[in-house]
C-alpha atoms as a PDB file:
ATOM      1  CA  UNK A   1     -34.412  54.727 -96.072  1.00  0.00           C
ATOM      2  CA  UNK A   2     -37.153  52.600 -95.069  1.00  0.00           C
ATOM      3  CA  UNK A   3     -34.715  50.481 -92.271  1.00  0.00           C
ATOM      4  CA  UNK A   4     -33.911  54.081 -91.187  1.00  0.00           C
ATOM      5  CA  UNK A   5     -37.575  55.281 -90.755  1.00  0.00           C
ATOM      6  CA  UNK A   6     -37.802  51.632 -88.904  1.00  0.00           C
ATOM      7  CA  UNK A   7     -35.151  52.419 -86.457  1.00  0.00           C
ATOM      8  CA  UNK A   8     -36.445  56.053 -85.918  1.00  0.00           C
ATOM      9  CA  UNK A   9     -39.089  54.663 -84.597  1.00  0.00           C
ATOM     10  CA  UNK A  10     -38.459  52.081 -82.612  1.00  0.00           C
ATOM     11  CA  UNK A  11     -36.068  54.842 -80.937  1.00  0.00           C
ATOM     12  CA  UNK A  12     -38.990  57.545 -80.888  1.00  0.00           C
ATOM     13  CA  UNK A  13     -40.857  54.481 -78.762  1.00  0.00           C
ATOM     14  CA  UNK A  14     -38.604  54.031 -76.690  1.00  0.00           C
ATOM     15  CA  UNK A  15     -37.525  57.341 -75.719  1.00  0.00           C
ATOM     16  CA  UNK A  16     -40.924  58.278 -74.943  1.00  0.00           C
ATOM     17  CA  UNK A  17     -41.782  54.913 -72.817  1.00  0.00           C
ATOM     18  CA  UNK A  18     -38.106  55.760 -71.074  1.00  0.00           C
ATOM     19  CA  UNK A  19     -39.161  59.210 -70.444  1.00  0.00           C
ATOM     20  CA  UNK A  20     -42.440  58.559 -68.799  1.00  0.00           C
ATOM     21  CA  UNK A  21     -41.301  55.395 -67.139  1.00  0.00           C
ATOM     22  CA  UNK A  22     -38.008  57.322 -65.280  1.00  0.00           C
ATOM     23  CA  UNK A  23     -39.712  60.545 -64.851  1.00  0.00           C
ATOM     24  CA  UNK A  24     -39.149  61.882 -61.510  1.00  0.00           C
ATOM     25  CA  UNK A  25     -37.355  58.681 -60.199  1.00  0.00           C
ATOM     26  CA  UNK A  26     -33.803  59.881 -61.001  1.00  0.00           C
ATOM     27  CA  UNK A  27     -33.831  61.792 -57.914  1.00  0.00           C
ATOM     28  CA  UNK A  28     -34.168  57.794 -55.973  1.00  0.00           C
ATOM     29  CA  UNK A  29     -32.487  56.342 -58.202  1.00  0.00           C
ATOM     30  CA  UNK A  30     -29.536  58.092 -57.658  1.00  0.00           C
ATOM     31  CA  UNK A  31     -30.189  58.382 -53.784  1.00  0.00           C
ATOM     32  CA  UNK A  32     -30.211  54.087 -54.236  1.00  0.00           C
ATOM     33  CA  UNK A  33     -26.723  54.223 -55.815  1.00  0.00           C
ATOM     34  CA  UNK A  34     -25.273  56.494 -53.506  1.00  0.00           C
ATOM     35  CA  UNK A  35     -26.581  54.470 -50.164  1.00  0.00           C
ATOM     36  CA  UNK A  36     -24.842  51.225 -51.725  1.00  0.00           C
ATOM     37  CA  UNK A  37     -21.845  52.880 -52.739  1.00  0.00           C
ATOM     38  CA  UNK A  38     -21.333  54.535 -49.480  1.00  0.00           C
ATOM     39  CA  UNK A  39     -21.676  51.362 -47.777  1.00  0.00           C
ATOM     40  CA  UNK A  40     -19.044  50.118 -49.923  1.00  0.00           C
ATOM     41  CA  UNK A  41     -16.986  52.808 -48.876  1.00  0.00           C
ATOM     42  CA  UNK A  42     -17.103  52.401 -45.290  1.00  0.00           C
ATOM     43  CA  UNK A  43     -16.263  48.243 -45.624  1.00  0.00           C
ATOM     44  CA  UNK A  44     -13.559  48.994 -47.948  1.00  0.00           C
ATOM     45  CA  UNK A  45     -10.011  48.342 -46.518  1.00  0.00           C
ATOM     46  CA  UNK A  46      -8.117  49.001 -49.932  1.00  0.00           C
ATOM     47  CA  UNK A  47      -6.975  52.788 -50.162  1.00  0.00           C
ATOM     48  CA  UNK A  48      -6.742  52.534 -53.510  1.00  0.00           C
ATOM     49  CA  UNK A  49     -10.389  51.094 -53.949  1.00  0.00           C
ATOM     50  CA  UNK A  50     -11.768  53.619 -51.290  1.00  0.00           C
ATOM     51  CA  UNK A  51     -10.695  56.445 -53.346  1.00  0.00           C
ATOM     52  CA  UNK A  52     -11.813  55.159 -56.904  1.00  0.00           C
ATOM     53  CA  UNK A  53     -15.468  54.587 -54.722  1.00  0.00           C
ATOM     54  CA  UNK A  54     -15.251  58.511 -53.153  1.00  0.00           C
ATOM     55  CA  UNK A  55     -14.853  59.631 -56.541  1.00  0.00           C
ATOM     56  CA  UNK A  56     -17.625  58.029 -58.238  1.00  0.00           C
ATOM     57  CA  UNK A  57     -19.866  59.294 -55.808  1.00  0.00           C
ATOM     58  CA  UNK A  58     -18.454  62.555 -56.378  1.00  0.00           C
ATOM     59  CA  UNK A  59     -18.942  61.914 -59.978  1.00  0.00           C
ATOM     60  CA  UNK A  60     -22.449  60.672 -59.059  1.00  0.00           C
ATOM     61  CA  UNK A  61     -23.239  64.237 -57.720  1.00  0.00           C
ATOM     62  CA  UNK A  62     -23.409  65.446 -60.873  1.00  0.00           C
ATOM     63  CA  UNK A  63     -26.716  64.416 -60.999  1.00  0.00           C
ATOM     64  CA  UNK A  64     -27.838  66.132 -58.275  1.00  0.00           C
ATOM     65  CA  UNK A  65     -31.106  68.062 -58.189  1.00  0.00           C
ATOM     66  CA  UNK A  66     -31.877  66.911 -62.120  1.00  0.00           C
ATOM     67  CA  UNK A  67     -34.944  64.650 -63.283  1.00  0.00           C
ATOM     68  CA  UNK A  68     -35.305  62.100 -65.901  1.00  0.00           C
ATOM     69  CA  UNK A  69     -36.257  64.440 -69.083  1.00  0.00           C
ATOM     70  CA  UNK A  70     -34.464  67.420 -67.953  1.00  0.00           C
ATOM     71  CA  UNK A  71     -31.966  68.727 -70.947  1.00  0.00           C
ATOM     72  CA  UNK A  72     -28.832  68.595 -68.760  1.00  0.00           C
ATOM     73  CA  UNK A  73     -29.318  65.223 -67.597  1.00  0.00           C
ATOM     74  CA  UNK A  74     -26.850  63.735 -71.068  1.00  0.00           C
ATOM     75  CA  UNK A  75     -24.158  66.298 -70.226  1.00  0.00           C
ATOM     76  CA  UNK A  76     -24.090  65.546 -66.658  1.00  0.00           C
ATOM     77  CA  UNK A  77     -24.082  62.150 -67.605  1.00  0.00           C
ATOM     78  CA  UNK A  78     -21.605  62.518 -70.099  1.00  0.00           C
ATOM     79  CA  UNK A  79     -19.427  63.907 -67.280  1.00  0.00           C
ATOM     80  CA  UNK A  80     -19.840  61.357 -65.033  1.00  0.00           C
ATOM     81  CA  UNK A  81     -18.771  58.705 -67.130  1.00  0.00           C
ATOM     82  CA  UNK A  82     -15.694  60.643 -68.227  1.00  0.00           C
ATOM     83  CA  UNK A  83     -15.055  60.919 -64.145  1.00  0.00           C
ATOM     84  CA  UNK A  84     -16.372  57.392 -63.859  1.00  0.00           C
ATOM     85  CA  UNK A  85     -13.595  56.136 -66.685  1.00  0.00           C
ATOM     86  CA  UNK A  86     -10.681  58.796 -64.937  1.00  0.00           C
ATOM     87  CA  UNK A  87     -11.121  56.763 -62.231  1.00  0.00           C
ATOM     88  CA  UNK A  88     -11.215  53.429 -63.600  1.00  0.00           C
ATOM     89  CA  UNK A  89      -7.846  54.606 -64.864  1.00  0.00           C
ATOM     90  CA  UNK A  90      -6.081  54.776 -61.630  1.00  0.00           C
ATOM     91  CA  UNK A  91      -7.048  51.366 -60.792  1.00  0.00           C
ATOM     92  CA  UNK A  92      -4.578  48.360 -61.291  1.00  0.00           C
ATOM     93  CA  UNK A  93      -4.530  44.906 -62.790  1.00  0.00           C
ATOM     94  CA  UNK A  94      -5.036  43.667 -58.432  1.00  0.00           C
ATOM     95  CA  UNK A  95      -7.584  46.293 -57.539  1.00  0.00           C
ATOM     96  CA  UNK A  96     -10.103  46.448 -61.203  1.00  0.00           C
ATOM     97  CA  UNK A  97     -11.606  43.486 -59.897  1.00  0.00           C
ATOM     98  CA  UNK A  98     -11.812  43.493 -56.245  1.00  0.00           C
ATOM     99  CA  UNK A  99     -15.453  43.486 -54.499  1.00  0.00           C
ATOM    100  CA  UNK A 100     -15.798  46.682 -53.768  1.00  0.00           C
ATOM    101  CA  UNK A 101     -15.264  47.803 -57.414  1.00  0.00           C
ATOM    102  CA  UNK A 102     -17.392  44.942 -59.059  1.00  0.00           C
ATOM    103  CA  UNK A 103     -20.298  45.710 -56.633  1.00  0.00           C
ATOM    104  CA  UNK A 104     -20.135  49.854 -57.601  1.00  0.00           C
ATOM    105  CA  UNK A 105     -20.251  48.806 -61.299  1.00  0.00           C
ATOM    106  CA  UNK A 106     -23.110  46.731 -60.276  1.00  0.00           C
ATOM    107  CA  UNK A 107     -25.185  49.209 -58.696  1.00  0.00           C
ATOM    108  CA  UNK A 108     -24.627  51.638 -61.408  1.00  0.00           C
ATOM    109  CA  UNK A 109     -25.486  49.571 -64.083  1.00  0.00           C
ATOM    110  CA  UNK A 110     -29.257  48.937 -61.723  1.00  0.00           C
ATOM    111  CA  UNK A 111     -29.659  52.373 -60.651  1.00  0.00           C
ATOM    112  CA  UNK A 112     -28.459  54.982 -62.907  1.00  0.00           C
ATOM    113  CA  UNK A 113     -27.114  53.236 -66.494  1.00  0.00           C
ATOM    114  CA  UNK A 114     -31.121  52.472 -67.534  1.00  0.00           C
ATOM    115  CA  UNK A 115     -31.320  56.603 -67.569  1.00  0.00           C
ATOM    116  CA  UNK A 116     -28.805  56.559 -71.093  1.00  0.00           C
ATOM    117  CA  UNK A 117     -30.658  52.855 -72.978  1.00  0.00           C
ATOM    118  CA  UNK A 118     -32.886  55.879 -74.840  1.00  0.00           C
ATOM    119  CA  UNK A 119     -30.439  58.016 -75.338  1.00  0.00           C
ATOM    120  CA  UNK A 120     -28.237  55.552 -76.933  1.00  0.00           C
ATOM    121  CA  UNK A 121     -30.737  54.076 -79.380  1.00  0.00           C
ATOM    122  CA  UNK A 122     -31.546  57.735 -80.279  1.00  0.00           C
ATOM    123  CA  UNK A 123     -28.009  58.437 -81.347  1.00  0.00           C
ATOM    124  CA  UNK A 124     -27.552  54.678 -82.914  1.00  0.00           C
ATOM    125  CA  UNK A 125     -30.373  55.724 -85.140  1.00  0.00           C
ATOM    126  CA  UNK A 126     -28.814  58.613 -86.294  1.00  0.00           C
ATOM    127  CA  UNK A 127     -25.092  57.442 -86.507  1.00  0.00           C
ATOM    128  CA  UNK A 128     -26.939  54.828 -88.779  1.00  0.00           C
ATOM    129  CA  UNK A 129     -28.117  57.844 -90.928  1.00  0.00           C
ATOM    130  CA  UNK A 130     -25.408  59.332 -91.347  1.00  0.00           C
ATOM    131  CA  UNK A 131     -23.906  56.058 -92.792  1.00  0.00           C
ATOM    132  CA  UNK A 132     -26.370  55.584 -95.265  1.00  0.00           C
ATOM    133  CA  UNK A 133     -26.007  58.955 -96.419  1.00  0.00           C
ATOM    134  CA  UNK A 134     -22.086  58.804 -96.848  1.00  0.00           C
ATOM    135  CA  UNK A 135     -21.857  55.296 -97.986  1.00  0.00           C
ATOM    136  CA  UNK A 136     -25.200  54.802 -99.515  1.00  0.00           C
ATOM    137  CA  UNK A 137     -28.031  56.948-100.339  1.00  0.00           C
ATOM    138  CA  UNK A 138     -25.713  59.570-102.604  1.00  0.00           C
ATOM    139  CA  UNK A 139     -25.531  59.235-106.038  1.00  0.00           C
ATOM    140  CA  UNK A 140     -21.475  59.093-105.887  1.00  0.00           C
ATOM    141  CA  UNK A 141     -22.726  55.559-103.963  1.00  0.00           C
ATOM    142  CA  UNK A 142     -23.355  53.347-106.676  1.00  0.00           C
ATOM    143  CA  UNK A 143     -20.146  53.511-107.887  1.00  0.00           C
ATOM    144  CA  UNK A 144     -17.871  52.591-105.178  1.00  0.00           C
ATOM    145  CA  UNK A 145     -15.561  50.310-105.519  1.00  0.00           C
ATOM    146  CA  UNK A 146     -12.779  47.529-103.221  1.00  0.00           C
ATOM    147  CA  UNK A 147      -9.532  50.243-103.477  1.00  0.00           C
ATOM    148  CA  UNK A 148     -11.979  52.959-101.773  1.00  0.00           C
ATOM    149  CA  UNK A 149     -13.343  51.229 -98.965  1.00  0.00           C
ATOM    150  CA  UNK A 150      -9.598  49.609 -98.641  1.00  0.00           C
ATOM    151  CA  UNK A 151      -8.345  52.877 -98.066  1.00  0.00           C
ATOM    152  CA  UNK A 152     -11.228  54.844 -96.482  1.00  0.00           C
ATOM    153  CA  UNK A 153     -10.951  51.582 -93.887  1.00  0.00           C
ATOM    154  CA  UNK A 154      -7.218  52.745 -93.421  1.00  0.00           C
ATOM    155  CA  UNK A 155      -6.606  56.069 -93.715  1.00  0.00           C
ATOM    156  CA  UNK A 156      -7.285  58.059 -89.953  1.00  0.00           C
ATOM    157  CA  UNK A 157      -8.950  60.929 -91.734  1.00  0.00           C
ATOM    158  CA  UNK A 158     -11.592  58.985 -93.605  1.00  0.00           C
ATOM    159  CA  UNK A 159     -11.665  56.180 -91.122  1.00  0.00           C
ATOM    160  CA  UNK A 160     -14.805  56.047 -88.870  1.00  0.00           C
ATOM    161  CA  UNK A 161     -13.978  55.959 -84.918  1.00  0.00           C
ATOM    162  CA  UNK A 162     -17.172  54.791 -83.161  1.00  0.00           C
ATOM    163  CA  UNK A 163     -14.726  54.634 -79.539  1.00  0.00           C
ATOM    164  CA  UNK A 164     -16.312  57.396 -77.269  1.00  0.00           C
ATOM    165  CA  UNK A 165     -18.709  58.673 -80.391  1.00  0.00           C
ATOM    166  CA  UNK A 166     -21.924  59.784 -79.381  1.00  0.00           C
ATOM    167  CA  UNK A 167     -20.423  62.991 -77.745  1.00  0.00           C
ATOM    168  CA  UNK A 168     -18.762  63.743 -81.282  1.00  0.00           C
ATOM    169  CA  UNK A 169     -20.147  66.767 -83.505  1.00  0.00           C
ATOM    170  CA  UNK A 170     -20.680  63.412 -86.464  1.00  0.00           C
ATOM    171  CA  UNK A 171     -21.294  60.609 -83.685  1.00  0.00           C
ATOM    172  CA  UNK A 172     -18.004  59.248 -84.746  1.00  0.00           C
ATOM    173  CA  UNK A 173     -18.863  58.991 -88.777  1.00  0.00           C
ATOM    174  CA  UNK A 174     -15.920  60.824 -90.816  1.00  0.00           C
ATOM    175  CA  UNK A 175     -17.551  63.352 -93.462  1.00  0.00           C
ATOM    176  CA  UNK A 176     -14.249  62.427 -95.302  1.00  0.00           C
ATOM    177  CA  UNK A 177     -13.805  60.271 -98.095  1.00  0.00           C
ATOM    178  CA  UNK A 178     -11.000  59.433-100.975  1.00  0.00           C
ATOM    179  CA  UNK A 179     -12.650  58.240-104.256  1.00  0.00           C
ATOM    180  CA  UNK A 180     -10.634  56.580-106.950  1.00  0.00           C
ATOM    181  CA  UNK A 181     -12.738  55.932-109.711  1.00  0.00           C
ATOM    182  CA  UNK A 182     -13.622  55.875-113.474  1.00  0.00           C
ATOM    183  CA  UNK A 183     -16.256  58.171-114.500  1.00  0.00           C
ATOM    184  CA  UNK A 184     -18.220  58.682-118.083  1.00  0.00           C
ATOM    185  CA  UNK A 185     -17.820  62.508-119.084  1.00  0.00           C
ATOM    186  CA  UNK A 186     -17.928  64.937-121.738  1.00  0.00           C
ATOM    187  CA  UNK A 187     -16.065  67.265-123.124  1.00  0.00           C
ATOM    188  CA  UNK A 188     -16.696  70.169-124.745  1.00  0.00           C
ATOM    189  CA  UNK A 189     -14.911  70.657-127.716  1.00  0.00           C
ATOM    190  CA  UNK A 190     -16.883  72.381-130.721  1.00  0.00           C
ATOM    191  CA  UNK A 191     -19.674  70.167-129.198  1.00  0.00           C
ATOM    192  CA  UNK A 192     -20.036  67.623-126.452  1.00  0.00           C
ATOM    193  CA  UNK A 193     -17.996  65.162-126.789  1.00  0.00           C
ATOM    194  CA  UNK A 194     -17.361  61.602-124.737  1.00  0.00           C
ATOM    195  CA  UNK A 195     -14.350  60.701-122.583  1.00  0.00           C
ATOM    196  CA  UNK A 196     -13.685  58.520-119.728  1.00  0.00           C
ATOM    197  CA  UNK A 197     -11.944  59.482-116.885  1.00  0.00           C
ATOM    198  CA  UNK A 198      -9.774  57.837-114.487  1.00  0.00           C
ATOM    199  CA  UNK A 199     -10.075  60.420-110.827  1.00  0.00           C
ATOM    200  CA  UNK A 200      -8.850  60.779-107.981  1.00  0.00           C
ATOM    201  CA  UNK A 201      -9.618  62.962-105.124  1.00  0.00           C
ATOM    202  CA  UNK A 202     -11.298  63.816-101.331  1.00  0.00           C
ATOM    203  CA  UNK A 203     -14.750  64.161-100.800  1.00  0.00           C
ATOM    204  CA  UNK A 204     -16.692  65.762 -98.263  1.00  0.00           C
ATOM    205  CA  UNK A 205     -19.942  65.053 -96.970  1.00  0.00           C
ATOM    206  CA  UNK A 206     -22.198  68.058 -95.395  1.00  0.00           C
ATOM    207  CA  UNK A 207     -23.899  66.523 -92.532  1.00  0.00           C
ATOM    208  CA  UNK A 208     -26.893  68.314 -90.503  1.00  0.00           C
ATOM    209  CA  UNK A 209     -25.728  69.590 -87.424  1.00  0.00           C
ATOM    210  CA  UNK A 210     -27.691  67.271 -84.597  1.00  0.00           C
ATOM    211  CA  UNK A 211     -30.626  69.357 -82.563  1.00  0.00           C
ATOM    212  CA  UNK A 212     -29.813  67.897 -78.950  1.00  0.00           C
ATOM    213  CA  UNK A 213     -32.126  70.021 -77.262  1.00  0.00           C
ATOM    214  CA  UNK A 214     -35.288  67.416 -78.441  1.00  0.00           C
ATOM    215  CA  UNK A 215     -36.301  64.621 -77.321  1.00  0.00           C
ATOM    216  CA  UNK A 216     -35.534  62.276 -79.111  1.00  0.00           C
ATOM    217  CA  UNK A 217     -32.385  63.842 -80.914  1.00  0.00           C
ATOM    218  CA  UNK A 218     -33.260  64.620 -84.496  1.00  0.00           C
ATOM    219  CA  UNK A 219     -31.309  65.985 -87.563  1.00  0.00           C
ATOM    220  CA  UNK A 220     -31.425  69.866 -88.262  1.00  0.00           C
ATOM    221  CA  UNK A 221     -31.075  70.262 -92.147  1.00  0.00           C
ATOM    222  CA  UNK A 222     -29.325  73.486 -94.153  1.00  0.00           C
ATOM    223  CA  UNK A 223     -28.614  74.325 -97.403  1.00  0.00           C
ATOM    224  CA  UNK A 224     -25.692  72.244 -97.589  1.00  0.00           C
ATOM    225  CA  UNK A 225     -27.114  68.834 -96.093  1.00  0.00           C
ATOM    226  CA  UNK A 226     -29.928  69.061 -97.832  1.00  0.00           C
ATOM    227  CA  UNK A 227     -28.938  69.849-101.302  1.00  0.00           C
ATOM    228  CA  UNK A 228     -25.109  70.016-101.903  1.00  0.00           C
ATOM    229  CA  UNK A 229     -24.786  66.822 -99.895  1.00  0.00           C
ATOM    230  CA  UNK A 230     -20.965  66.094-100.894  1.00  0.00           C
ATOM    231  CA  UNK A 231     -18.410  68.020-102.544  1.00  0.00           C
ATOM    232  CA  UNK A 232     -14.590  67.931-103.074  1.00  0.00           C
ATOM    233  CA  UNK A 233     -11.392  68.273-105.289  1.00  0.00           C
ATOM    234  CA  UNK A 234     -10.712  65.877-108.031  1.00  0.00           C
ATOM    235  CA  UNK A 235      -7.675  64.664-110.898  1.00  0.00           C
ATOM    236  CA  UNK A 236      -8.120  63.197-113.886  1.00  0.00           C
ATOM    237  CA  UNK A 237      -6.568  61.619-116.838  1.00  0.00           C
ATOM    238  CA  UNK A 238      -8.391  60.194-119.730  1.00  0.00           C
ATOM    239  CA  UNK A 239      -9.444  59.485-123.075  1.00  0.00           C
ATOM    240  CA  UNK A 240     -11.939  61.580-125.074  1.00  0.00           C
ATOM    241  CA  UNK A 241     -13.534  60.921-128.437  1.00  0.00           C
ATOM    242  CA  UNK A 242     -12.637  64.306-130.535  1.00  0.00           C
ATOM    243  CA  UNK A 243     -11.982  65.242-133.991  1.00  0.00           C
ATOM    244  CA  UNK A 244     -12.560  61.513-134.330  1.00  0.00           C
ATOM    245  CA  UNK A 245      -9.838  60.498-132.872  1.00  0.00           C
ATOM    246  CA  UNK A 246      -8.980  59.489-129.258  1.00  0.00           C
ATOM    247  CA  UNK A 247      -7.397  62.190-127.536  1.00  0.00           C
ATOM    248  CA  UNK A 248      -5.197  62.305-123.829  1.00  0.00           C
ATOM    249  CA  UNK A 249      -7.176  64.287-121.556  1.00  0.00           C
ATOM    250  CA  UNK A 250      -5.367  65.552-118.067  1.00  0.00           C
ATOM    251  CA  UNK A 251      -8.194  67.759-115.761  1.00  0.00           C
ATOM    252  CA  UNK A 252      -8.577  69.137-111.994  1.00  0.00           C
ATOM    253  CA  UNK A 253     -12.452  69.530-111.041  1.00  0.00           C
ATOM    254  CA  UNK A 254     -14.211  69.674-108.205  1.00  0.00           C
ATOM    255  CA  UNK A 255     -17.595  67.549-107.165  1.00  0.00           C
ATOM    256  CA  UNK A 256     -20.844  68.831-106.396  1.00  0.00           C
ATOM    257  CA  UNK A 257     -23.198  66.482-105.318  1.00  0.00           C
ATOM    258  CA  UNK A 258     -22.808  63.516-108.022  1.00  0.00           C
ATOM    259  CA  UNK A 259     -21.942  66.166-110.799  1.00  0.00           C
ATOM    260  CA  UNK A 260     -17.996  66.766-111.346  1.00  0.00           C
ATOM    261  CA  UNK A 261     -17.136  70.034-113.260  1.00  0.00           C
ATOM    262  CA  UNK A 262     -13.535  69.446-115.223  1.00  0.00           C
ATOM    263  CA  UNK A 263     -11.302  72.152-116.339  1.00  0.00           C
ATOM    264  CA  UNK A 264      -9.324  69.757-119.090  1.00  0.00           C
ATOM    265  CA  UNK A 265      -6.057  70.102-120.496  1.00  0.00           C
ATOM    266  CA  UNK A 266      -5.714  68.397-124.389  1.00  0.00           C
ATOM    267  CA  UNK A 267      -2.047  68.411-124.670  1.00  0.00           C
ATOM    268  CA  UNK A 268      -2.143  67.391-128.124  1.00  0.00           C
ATOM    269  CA  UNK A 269      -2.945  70.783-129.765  1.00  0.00           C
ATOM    270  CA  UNK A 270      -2.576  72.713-126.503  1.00  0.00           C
ATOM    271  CA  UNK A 271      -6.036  73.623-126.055  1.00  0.00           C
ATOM    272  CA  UNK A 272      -8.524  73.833-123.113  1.00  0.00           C
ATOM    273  CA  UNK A 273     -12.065  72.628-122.784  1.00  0.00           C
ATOM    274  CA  UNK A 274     -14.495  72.312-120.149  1.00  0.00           C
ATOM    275  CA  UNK A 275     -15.903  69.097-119.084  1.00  0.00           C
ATOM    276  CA  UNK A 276     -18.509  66.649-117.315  1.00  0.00           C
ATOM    277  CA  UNK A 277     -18.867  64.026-115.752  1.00  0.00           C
ATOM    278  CA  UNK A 278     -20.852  62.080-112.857  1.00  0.00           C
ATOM    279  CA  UNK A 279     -22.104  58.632-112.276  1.00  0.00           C
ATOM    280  CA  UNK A 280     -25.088  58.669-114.690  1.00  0.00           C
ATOM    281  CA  UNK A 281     -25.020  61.753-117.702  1.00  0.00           C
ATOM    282  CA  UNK A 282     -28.439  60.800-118.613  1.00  0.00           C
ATOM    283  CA  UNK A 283     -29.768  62.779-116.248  1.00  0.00           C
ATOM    284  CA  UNK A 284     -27.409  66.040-117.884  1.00  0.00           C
ATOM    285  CA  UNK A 285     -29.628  65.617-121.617  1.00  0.00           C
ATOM    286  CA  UNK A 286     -31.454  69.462-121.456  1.00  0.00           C
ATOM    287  CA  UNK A 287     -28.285  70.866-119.830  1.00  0.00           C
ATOM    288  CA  UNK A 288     -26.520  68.993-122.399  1.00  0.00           C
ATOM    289  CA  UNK A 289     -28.362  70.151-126.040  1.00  0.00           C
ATOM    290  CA  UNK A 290     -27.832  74.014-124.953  1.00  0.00           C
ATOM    291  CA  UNK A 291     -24.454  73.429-126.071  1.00  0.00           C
END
């Protein structure tokens, strides 16, 4: 939490130095960019690099009319680098690094790339977040294990894609997860009783939704993000200590927050209880002695 506050802050700096040190200069910045870029334009001999350079300064006119601060400036930006990387696309292996193009990269990265350095450590700080809340700051955290992050590392669905992620609705962060795990619980069974349980299952993480509109970016909380935090569907097969004897348990819960809630299955004797479990019980005691 604290490294997160850190970086929050630094990014709050920043943003605010970027905002009053660009405001109202977008306007010559891009006029700069456009002057060299046209130049380029009317030296180049290269069709191929002539028409990559026309349309980045179409791309550039995106930015038309807008000043540093101004809410639309990150989608038009985020549209110009999509027309930007189009037309990188349409370049070959001779013509990618040819004068004209390295000198067009070059002026953008003066002119008009210092605009998105804010933006960028805004939405690092927040990717980094949501990170710490999946991976970290959750109760389910503590007990993660090799066979988790092996899979979670693998699997597309639970796999993280930072590639092209700060346009993304969870900068790139997947909310899923697949948890494989062995959990104290209880079960209730003319009392509560203790098992372990072996589970499997997919978790989901409720992330805030991401308030754009500010400057800098910040988190906006609901119910869900702020309380729930994770839920999902687990199985389970275990051992549990009843009658005094150790019994085969087989369950299907589901997880809310770090609490799981079983529905267990005792197939010797045919009978079906209700059970715990989560990552620490201790914290369960009053809920616990009602039964």
């Amino acid at each position: 939490m604290e490294r997160y506050l850190r970086t929050a802050f630094i990014a709050f700096i920043l943003t605010l130095q970027a905002t009053v040190v660009f405001a109202g200069r977008l306007p010559d910045s891009l006029a700069q960019y456009k002057e060299k870029t046209q130049l380029l334009v009317a030296d180049e001999r290269n069709p191929q690099v002539k028409t990559y350079l026309l349309r980045c300064l179409s791309g550039a006119e995106l930015l038309k009319g807008l000043e540093a601060g101004d809410l639309r400036v990150p989608p038009a930006f985020d549209a110009l680098i999509k027309s930007r990387r189009d037309a990188q696309g349409e370049l070959t292996a001779e013509t990618s690094g040819v004068q004209g193009v390295v000198e067009e990269n070059d002026a953008f990265i003066a002119h008009l790339q210092p605009y998105r350095k804010a933006e960028y450590i805004n939405l690092v700080a927040l990717q980094e977040e949501l990170l710490e809340r999946k991976y970290f700051k959750s109760e389910t955290a503590k007990n993660a294990n090799f066979l988790e992050g092996y899979i979670n590392g693998r699997w597309s669905l639970t796999r993280s894609d930072y590639s092209d992620s700060f346009g993304q609705e969870h900068l790139g962060v997947a909310p899923w997860e697949a948890i494989f795990r062995f959990e104290p619980a209880l079960a209730f069974d003319h009392g509560a009783q203790v098992a372990i349980l072996g589970t499997a299952g997919l978790s989901y993480a409720f992330f805030p939704d991401i308030d754009r509109s500010k400057t800098p970016m910040v988190f906006r909380e609901d119910f869900w993000s702020k309380w729930v935090q994770k839920s999902g569907l687990r199985l389970g097969v275990g051992v549990g200590n009843l009658d005094d004897r150790a019994k085969l348990l087989l369950g299907a819960g589901t997880q809310l927050n770090a609490l799981g809630l079983w529905g267990l299955y005792k197939p010797d004797g045919e009978a079906f209880l209700f059970g715990l479990s989560a990552s620490d019980l201790s914290k369960f005691k009053k809920f616990i002695s009602w039964f």
